[in-house]
PDB file of N, CA and C in Angstrom:
ATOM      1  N   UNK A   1       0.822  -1.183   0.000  1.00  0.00           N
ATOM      2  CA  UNK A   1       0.000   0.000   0.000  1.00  0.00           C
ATOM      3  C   UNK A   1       0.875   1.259   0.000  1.00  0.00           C
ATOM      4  N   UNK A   2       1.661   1.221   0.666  1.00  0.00           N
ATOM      5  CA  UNK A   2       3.191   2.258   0.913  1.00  0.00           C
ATOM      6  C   UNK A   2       3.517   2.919  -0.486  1.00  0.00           C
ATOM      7  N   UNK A   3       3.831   2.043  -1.295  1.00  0.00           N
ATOM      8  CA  UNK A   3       4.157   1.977  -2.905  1.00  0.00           C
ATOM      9  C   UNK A   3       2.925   2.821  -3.503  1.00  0.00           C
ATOM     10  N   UNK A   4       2.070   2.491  -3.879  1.00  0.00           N
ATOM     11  CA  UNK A   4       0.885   2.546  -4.123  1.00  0.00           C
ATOM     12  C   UNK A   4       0.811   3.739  -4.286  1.00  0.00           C
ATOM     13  N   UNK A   5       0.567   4.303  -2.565  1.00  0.00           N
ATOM     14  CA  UNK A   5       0.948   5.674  -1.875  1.00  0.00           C
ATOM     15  C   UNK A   5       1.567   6.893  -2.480  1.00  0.00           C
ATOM     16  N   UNK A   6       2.666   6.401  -2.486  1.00  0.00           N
ATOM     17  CA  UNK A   6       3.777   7.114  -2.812  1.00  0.00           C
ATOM     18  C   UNK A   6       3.685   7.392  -4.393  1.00  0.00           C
ATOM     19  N   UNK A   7       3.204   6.363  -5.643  1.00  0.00           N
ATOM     20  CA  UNK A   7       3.067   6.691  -6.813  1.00  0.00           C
ATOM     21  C   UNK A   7       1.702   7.889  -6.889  1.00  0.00           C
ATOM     22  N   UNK A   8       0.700   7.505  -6.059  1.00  0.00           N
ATOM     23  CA  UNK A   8      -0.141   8.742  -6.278  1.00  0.00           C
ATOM     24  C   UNK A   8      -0.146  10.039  -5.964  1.00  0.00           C
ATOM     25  N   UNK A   9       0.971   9.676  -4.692  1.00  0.00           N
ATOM     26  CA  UNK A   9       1.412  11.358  -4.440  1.00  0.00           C
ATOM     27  C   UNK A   9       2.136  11.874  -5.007  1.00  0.00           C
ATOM     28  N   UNK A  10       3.297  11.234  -5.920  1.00  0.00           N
ATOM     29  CA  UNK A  10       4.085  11.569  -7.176  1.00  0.00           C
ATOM     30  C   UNK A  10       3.327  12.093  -8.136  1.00  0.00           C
ATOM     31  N   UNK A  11       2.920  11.147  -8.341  1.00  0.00           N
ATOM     32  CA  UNK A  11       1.598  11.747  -9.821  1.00  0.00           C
ATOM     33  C   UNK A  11       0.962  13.474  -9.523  1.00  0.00           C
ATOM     34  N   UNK A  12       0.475  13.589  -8.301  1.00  0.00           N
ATOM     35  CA  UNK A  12       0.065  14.710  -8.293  1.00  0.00           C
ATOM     36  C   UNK A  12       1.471  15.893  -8.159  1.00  0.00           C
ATOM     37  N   UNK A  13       1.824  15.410  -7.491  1.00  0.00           N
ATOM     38  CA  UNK A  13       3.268  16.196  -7.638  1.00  0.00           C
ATOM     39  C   UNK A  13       3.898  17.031  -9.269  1.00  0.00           C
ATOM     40  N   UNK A  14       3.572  15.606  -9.638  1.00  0.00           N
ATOM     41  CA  UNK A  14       4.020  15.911 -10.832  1.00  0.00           C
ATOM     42  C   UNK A  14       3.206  16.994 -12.013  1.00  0.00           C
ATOM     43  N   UNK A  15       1.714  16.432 -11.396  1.00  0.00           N
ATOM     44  CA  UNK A  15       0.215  17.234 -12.295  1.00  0.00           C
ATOM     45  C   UNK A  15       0.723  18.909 -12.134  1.00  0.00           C
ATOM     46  N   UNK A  16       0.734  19.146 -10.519  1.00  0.00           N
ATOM     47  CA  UNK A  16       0.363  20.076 -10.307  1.00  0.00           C
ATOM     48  C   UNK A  16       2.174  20.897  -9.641  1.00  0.00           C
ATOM     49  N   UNK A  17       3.122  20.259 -10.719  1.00  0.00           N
ATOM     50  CA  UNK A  17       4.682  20.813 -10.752  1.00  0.00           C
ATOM     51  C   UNK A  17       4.834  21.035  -9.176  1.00  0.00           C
ATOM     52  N   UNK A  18       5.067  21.061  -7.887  1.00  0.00           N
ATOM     53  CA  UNK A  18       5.117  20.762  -6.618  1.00  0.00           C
ATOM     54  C   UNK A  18       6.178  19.658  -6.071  1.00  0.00           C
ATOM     55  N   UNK A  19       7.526  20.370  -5.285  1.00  0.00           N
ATOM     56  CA  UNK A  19       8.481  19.585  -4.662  1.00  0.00           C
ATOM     57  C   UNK A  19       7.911  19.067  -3.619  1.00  0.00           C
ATOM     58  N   UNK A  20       8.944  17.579  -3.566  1.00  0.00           N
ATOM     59  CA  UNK A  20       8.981  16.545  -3.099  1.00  0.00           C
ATOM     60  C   UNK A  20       8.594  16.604  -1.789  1.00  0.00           C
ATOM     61  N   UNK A  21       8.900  17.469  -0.755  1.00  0.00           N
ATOM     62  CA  UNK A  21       8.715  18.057   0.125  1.00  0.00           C
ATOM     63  C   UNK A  21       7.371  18.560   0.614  1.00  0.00           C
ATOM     64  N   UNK A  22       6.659  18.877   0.279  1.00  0.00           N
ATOM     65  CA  UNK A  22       5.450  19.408   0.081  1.00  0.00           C
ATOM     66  C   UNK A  22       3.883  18.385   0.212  1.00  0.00           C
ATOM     67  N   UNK A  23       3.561  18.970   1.017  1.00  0.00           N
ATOM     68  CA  UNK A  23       2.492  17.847   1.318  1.00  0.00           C
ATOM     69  C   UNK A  23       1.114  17.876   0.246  1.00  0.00           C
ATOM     70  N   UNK A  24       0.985  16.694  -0.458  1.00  0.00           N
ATOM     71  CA  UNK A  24      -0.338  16.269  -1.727  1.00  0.00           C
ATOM     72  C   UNK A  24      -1.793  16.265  -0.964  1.00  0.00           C
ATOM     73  N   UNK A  25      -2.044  16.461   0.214  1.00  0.00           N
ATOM     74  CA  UNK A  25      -3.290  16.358   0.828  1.00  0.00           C
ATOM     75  C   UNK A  25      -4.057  17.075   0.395  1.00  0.00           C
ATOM     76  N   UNK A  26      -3.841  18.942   1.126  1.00  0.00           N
ATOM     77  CA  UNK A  26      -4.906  19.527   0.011  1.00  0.00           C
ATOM     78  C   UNK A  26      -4.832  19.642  -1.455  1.00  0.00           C
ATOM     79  N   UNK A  27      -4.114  19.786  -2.214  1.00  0.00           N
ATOM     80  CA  UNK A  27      -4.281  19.219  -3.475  1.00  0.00           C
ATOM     81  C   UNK A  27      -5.342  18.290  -3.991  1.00  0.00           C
ATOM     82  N   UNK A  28      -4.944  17.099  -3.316  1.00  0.00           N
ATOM     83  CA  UNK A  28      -6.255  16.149  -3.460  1.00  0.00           C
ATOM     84  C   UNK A  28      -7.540  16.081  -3.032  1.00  0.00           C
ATOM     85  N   UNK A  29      -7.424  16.854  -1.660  1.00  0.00           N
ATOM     86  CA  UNK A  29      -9.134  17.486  -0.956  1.00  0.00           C
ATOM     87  C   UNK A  29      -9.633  18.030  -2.257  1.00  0.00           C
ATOM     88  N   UNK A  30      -8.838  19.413  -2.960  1.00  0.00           N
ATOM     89  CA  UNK A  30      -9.341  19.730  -3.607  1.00  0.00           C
ATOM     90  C   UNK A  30      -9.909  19.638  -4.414  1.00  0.00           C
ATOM     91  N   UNK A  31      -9.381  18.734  -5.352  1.00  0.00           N
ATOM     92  CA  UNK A  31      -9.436  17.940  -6.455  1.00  0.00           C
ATOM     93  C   UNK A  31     -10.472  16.782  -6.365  1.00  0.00           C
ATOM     94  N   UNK A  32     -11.060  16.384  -5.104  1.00  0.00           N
ATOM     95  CA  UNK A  32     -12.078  15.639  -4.908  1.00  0.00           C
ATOM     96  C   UNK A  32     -11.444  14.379  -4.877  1.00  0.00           C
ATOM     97  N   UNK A  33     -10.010  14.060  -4.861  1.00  0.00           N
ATOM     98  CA  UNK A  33      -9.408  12.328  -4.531  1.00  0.00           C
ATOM     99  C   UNK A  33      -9.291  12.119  -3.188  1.00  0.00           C
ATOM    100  N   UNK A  34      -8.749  10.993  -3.096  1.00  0.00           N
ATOM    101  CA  UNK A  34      -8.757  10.701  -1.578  1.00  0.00           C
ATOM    102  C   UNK A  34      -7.189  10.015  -1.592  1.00  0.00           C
ATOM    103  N   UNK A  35      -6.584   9.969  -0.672  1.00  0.00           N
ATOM    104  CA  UNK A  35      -5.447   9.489  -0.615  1.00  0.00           C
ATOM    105  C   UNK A  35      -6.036   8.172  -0.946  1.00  0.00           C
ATOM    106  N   UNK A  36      -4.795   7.901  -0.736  1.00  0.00           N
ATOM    107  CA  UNK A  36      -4.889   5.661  -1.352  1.00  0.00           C
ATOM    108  C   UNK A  36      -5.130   5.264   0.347  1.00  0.00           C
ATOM    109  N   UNK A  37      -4.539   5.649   1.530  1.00  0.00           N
ATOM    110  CA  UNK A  37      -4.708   5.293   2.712  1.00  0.00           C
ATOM    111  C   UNK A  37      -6.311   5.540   3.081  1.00  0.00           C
ATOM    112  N   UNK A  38      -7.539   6.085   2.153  1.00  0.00           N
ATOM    113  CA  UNK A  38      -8.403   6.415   2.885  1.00  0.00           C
ATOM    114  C   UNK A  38      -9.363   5.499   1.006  1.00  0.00           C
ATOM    115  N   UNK A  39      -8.896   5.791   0.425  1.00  0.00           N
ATOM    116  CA  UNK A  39      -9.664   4.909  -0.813  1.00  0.00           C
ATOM    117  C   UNK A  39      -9.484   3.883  -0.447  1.00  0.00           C
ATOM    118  N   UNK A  40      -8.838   2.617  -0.063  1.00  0.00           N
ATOM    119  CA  UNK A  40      -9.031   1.499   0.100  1.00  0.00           C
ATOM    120  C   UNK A  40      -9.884   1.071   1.490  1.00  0.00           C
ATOM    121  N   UNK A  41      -9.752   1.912   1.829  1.00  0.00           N
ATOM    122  CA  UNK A  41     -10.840   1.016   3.304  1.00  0.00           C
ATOM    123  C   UNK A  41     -12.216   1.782   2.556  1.00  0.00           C
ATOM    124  N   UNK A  42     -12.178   2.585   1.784  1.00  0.00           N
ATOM    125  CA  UNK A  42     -13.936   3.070   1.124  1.00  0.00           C
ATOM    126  C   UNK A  42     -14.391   1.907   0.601  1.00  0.00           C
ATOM    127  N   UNK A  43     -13.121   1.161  -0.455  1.00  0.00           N
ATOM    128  CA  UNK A  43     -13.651   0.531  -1.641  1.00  0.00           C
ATOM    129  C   UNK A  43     -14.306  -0.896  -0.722  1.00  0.00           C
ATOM    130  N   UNK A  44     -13.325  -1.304   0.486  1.00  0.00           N
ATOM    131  CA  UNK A  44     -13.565  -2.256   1.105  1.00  0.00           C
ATOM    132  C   UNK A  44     -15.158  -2.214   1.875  1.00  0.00           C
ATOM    133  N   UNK A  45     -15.500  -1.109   1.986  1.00  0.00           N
ATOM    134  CA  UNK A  45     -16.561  -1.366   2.984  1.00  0.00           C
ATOM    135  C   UNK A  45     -17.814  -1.494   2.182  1.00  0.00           C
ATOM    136  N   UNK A  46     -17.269  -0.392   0.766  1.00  0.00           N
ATOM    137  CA  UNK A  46     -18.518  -0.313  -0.153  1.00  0.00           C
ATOM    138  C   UNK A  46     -18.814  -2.547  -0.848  1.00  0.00           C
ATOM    139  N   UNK A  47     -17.560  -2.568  -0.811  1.00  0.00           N
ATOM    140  CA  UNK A  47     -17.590  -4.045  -1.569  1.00  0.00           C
ATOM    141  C   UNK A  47     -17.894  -5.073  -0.599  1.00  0.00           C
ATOM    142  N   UNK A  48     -17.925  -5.083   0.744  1.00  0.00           N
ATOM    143  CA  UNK A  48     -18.880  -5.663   1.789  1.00  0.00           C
ATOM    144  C   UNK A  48     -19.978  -5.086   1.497  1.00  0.00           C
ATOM    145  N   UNK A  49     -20.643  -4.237   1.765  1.00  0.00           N
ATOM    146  CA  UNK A  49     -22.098  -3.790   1.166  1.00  0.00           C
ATOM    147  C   UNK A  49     -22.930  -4.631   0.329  1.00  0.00           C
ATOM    148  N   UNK A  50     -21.797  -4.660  -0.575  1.00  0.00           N
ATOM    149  CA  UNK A  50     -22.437  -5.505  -2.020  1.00  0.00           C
ATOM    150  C   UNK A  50     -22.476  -7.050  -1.774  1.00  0.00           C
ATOM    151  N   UNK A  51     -21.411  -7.447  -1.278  1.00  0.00           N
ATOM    152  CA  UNK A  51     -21.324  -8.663  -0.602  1.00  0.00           C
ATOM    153  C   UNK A  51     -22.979  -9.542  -0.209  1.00  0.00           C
ATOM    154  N   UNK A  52     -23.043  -8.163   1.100  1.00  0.00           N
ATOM    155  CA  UNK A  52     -23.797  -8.670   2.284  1.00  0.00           C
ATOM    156  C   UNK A  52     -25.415  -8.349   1.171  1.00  0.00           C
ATOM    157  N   UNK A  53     -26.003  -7.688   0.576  1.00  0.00           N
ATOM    158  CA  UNK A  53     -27.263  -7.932  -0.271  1.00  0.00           C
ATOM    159  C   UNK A  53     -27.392  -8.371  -1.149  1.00  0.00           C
ATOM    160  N   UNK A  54     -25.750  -9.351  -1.686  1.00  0.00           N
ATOM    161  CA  UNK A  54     -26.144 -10.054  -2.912  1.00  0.00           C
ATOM    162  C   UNK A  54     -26.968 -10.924  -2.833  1.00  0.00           C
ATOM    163  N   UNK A  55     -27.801 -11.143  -4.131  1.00  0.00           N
ATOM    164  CA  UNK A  55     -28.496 -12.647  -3.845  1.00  0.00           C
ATOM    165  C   UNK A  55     -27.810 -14.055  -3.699  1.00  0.00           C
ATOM    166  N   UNK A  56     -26.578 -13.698  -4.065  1.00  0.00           N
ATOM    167  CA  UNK A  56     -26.044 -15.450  -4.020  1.00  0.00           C
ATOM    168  C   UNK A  56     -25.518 -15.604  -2.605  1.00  0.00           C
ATOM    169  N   UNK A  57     -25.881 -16.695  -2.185  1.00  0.00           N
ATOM    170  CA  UNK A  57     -25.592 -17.447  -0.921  1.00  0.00           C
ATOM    171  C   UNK A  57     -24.340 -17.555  -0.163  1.00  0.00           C
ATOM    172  N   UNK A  58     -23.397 -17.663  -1.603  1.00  0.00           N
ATOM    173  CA  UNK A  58     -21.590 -17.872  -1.062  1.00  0.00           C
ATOM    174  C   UNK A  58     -21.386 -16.427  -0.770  1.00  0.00           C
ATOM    175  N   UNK A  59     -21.549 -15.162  -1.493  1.00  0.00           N
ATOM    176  CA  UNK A  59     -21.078 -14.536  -1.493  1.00  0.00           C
ATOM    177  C   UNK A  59     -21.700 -13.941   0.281  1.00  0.00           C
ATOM    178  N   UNK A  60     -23.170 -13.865   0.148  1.00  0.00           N
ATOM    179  CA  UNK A  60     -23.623 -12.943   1.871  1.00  0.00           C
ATOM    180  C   UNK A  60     -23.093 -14.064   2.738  1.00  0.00           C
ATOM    181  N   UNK A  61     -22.921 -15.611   3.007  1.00  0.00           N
ATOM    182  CA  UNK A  61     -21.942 -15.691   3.496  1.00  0.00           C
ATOM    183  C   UNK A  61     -20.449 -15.731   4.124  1.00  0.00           C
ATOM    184  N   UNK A  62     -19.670 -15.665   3.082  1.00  0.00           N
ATOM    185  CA  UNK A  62     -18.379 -14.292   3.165  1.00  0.00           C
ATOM    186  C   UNK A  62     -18.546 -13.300   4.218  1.00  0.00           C
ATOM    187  N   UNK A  63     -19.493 -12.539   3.353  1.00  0.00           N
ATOM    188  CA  UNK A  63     -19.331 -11.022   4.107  1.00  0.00           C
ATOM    189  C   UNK A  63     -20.209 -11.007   5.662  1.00  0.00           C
ATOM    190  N   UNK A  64     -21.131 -11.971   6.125  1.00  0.00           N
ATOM    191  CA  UNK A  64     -21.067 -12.613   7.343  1.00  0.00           C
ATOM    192  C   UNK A  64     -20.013 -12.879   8.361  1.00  0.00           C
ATOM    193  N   UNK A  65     -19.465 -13.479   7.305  1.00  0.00           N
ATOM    194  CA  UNK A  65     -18.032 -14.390   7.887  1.00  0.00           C
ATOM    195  C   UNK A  65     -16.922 -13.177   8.131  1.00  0.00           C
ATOM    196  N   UNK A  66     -17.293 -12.135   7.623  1.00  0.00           N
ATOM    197  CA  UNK A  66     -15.766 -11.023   7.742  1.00  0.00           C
ATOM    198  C   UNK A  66     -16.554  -9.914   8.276  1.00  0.00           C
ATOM    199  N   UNK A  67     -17.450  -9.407   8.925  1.00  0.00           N
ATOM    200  CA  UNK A  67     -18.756  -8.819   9.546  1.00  0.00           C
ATOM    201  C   UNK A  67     -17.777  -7.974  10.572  1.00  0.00           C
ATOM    202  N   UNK A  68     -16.990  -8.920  11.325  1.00  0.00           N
ATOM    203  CA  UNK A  68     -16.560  -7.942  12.385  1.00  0.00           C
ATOM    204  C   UNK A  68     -14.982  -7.200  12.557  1.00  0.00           C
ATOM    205  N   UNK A  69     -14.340  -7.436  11.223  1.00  0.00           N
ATOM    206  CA  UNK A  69     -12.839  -6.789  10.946  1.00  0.00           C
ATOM    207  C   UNK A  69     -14.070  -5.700  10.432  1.00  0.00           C
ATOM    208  N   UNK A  70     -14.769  -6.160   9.333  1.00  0.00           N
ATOM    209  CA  UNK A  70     -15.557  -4.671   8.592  1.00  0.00           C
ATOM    210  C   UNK A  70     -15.643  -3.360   9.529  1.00  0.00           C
ATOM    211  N   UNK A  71     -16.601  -3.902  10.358  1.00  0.00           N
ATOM    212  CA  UNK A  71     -17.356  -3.507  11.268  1.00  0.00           C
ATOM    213  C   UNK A  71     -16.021  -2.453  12.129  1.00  0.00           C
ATOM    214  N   UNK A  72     -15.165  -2.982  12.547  1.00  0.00           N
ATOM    215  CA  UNK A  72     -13.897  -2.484  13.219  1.00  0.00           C
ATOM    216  C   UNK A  72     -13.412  -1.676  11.883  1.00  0.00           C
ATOM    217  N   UNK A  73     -12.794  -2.179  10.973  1.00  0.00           N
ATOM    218  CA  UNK A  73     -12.729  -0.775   9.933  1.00  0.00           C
ATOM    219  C   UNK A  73     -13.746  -0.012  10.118  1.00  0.00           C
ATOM    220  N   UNK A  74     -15.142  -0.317   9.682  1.00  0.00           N
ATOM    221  CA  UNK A  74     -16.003   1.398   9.970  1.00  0.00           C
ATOM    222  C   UNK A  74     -16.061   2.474  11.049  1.00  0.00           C
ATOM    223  N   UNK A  75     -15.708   1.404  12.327  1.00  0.00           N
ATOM    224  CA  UNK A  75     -15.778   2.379  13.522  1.00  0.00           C
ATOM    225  C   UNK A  75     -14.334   3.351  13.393  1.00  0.00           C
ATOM    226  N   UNK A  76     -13.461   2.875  12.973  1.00  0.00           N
ATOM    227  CA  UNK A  76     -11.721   3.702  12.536  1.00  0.00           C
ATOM    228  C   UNK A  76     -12.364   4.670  11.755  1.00  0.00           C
ATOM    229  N   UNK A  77     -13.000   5.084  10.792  1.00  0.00           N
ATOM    230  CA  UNK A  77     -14.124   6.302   9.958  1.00  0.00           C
ATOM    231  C   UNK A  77     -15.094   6.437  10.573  1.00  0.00           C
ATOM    232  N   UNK A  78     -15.354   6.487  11.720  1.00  0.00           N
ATOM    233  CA  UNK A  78     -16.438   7.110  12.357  1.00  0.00           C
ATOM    234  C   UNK A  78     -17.953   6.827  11.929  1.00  0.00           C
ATOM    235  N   UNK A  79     -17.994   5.621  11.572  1.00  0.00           N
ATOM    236  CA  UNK A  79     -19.242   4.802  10.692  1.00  0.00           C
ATOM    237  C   UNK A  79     -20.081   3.829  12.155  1.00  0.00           C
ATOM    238  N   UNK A  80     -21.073   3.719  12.139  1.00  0.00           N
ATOM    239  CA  UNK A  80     -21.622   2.819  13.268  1.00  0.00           C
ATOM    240  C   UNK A  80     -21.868   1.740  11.970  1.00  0.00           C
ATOM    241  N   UNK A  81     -22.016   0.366  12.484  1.00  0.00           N
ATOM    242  CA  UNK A  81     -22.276  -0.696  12.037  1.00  0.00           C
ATOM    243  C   UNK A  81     -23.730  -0.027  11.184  1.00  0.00           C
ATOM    244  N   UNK A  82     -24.549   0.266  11.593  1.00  0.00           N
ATOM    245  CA  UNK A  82     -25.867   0.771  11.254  1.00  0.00           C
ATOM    246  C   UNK A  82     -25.354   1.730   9.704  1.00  0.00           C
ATOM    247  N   UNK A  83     -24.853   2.730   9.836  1.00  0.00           N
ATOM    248  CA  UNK A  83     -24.413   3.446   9.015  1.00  0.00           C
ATOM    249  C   UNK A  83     -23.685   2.331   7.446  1.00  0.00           C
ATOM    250  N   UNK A  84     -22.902   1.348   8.266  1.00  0.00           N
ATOM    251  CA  UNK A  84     -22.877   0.967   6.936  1.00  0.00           C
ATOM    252  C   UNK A  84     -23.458  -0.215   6.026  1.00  0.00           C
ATOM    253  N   UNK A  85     -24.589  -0.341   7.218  1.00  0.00           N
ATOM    254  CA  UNK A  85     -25.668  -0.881   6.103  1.00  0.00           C
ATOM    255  C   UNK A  85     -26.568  -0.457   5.486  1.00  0.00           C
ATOM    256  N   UNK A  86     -26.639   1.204   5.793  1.00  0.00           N
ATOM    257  CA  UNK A  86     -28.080   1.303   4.832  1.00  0.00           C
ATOM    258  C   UNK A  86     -27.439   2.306   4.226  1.00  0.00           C
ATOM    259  N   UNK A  87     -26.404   2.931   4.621  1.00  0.00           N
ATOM    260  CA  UNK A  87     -25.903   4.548   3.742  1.00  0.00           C
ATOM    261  C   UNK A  87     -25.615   3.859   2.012  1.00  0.00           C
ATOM    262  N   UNK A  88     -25.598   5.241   1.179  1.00  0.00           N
ATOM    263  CA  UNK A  88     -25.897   5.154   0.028  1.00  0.00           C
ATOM    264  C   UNK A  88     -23.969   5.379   0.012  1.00  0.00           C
ATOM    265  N   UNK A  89     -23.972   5.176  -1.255  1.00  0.00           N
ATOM    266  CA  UNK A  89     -22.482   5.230  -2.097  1.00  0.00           C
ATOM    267  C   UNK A  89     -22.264   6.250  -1.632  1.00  0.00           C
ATOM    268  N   UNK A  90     -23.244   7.257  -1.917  1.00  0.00           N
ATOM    269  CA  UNK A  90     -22.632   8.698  -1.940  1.00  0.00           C
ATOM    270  C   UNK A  90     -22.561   9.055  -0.448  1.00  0.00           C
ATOM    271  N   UNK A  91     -23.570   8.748   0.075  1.00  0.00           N
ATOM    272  CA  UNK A  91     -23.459   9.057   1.877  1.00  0.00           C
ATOM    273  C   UNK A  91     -21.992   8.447   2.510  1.00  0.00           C
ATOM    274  N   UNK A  92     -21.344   7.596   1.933  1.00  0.00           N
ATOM    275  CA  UNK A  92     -19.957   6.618   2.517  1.00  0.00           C
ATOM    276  C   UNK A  92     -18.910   7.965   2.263  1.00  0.00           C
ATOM    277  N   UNK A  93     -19.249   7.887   0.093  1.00  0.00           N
ATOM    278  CA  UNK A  93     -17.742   9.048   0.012  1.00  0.00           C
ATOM    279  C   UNK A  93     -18.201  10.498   0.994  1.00  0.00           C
ATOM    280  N   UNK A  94     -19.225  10.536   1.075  1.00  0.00           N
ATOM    281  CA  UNK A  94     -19.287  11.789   1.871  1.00  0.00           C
ATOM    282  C   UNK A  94     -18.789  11.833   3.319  1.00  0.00           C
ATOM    283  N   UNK A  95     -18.789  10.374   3.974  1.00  0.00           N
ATOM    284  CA  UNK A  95     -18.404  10.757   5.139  1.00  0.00           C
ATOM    285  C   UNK A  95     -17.106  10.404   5.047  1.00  0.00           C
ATOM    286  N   UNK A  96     -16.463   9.623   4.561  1.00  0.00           N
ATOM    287  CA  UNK A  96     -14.962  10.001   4.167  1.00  0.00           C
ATOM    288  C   UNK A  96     -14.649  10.858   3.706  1.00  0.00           C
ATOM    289  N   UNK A  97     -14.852  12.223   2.933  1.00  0.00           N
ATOM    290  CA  UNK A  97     -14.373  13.083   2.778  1.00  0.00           C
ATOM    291  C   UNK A  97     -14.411  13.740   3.989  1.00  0.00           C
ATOM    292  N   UNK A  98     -15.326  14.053   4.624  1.00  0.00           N
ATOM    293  CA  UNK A  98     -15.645  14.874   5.865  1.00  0.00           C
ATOM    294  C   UNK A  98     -14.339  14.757   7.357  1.00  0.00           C
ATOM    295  N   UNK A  99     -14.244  12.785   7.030  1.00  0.00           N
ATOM    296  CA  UNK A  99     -12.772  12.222   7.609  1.00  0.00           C
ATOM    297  C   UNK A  99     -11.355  13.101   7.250  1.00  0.00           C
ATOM    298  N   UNK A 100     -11.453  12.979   5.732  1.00  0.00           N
ATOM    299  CA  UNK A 100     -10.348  13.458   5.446  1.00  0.00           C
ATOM    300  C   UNK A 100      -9.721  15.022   5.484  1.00  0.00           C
ATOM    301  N   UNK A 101     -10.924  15.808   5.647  1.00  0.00           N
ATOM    302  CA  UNK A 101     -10.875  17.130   5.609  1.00  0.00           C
ATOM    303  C   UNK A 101     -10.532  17.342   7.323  1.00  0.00           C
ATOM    304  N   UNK A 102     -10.834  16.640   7.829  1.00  0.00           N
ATOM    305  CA  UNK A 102     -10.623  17.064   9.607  1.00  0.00           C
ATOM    306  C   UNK A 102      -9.194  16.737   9.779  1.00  0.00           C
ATOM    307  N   UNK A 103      -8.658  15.937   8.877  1.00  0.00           N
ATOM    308  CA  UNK A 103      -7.545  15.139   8.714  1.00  0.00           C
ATOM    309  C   UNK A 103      -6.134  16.306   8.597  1.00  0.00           C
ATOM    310  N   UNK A 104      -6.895  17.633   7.605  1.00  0.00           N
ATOM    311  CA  UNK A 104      -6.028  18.657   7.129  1.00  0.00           C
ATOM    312  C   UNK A 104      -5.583  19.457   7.882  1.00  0.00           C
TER     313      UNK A 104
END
């Protein structure tokens, strides 16, 4: 993830001509991205979501079965278990942004 990291904060570095030194955060607030440290626990919780109301059997069992690391990721974003079962896509990126902006 480190790697990862580090190529996207390059990239913007690079977009927006900005030494090495220099912190990519607001840049990316601005710009409406999210660091890679705060996009991957989104994509994860949104893709439990999907998990847990699919119709197939294997899959809402899975996301049963992994219910309470989830659950412990959402409370780290300030999410109640409740919150991330019924919030919409957009209600999630919204409260991660809201994370990330307190973050600045």
């Amino acid at each position: 993830m480190k790697r990862v990291e580090v190529a996207w904060n390059n990239a913007f570095r690079k977009i927006f001509n900005s030494h090495w030194y220099e912190s990519v955060k607001p840049l990316q607030f601005y710009c409406g991205c999210f660091p890679v440290s705060i996009m991957l626990p989104m994509r994860k919780l949104l893709l439990w979501r999907k998990m847990l109301c699919s119709e197939n059997a294997v899959l809402c069992l899975l996301a049963k079965y992994c219910k309470d690391s989830i659950f412990a990721l959402a409370a780290k974003y300030r999410f109640s278990p409740h919150d991330v079962l019924i919030s919409s896509v957009t209600c999630v990126k919204q409260r991660l942004c809201n994370y990330f902006s307190d973050l600045l």
